[in-house]
C-alpha atoms as a PDB file:
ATOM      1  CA  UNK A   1       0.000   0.000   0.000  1.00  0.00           C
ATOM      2  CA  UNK A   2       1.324   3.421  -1.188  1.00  0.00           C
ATOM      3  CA  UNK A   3       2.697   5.644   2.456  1.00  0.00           C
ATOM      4  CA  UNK A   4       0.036   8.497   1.564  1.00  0.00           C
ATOM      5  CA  UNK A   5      -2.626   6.204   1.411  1.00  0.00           C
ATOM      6  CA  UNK A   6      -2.090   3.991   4.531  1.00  0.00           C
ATOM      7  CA  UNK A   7      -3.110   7.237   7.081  1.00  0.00           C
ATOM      8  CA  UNK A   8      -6.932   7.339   5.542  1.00  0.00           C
ATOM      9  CA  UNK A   9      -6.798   2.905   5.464  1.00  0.00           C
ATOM     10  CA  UNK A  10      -6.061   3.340   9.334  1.00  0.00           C
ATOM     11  CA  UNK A  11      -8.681   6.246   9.881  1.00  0.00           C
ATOM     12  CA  UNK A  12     -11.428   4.594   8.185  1.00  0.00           C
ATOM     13  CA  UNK A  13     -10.832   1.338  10.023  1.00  0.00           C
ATOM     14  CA  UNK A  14     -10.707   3.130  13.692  1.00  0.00           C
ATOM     15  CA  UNK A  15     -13.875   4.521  12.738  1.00  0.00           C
ATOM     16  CA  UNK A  16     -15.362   1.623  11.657  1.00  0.00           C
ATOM     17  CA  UNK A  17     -14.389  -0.062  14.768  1.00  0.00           C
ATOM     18  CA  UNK A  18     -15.555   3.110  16.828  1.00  0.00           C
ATOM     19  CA  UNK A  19     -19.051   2.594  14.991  1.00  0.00           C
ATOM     20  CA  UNK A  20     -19.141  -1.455  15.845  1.00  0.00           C
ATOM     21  CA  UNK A  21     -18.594  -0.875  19.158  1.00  0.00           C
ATOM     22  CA  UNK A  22     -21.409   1.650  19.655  1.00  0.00           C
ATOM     23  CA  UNK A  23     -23.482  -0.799  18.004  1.00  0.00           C
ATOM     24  CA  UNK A  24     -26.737  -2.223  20.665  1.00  0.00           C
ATOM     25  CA  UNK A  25     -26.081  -6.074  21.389  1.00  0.00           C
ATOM     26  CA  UNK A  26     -29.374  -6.535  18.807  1.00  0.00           C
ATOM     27  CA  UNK A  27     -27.882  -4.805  16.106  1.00  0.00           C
ATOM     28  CA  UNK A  28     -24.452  -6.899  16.257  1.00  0.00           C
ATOM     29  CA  UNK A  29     -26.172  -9.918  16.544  1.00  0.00           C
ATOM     30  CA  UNK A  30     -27.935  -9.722  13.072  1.00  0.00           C
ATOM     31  CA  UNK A  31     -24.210  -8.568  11.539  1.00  0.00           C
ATOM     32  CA  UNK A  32     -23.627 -12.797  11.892  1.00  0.00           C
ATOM     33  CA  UNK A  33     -25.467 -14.224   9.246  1.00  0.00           C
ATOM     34  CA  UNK A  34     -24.849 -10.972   7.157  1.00  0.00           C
ATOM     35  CA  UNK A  35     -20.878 -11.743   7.213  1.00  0.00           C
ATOM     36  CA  UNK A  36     -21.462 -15.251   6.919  1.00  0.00           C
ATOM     37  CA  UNK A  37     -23.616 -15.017   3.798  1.00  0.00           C
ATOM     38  CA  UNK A  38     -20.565 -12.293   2.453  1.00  0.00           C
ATOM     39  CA  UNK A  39     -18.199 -14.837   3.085  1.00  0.00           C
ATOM     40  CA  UNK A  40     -19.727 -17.587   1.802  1.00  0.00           C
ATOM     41  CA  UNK A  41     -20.298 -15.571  -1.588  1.00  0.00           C
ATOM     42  CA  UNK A  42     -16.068 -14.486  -1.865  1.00  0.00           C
ATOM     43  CA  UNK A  43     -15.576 -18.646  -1.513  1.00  0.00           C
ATOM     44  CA  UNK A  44     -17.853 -19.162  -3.960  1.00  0.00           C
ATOM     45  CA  UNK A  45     -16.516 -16.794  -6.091  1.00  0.00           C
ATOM     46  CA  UNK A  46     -12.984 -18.327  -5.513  1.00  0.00           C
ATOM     47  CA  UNK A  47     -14.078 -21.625  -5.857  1.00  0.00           C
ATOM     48  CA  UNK A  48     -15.726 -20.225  -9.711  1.00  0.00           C
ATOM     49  CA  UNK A  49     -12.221 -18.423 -10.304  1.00  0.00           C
ATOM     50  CA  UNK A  50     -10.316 -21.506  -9.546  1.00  0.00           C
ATOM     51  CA  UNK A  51     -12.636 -23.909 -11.592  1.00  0.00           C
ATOM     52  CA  UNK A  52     -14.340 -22.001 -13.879  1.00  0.00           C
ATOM     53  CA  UNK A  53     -16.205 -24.650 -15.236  1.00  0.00           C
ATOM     54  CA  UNK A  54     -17.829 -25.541 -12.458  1.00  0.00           C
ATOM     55  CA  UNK A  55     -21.799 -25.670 -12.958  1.00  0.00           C
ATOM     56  CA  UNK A  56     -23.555 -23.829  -9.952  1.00  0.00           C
ATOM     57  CA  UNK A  57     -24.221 -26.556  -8.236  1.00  0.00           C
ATOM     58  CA  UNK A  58     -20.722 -28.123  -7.904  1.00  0.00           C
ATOM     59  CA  UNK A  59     -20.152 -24.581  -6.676  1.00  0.00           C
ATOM     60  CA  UNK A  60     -22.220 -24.647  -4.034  1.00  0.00           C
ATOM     61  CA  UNK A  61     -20.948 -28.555  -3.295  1.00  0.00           C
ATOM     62  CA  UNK A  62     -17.584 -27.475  -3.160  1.00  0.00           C
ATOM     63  CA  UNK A  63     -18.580 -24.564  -0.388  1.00  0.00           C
ATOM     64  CA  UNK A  64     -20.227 -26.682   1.593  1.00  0.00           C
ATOM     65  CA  UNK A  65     -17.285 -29.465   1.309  1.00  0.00           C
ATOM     66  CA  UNK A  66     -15.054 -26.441   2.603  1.00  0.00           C
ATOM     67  CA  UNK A  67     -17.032 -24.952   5.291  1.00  0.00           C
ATOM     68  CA  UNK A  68     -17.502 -28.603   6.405  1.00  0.00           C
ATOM     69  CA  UNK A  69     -13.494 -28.967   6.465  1.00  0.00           C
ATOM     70  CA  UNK A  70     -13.164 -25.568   8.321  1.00  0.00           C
ATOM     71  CA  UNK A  71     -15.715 -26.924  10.887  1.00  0.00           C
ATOM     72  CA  UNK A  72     -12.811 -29.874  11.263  1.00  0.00           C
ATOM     73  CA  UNK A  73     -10.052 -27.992  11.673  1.00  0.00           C
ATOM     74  CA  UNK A  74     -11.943 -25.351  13.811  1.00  0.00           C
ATOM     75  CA  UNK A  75     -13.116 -28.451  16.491  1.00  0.00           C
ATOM     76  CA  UNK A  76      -9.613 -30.630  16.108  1.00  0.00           C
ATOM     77  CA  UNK A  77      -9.223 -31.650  19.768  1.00  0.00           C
ATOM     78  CA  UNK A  78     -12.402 -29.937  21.364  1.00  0.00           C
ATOM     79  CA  UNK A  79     -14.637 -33.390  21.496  1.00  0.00           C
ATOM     80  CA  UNK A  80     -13.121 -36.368  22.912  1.00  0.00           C
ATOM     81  CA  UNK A  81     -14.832 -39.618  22.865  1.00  0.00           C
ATOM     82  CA  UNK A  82     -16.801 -40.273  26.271  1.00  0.00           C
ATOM     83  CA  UNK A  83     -15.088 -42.449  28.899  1.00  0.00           C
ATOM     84  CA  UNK A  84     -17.379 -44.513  31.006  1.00  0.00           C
ATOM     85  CA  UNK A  85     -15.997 -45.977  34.103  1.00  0.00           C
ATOM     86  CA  UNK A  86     -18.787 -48.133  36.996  1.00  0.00           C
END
């Protein structure tokens, strides 16, 4: 990023974090599924730029494949199998 532009990049983040956290609880709540649904389109568009001849619905196989494997990685060592001792 160019020196003369990197002063307004860090304003307009502070104030967008300034604005978040003045946010009510209700309103942050609904931001969720808004940034999930974002997200979910900029790996779909990914997954399109990386295979373009995907059809739609491979698209939308391949996201779900993904999310599924970022579930995976996200819970690696959080369950452990149950342990029953009389």
């Amino acid at each position: 990023m160019e020196p003369a532009i990197q002063p307004l990049a860090d304003a307009i983040y502070a104030d967008k974090v300034r604005r978040a956290r003045a946010a009510p609880p209700n309103q942050k709540m609904g931001w969720g599924p808004e940034l999930f649904h974002e997200a979910c389109e900029r790996m779909a568009m990914g997954i399109r730029a990386q295979v373009p001849h995907f059809t739609p619905a491979e698209v939308q196989d391949q996201l779900r494949r993904r999310l599924a494997r970022l579930r995976e990685v996200q819970e690696h060592g959080i369950y452990r199998p149950a342990t029953w001792q009389p």
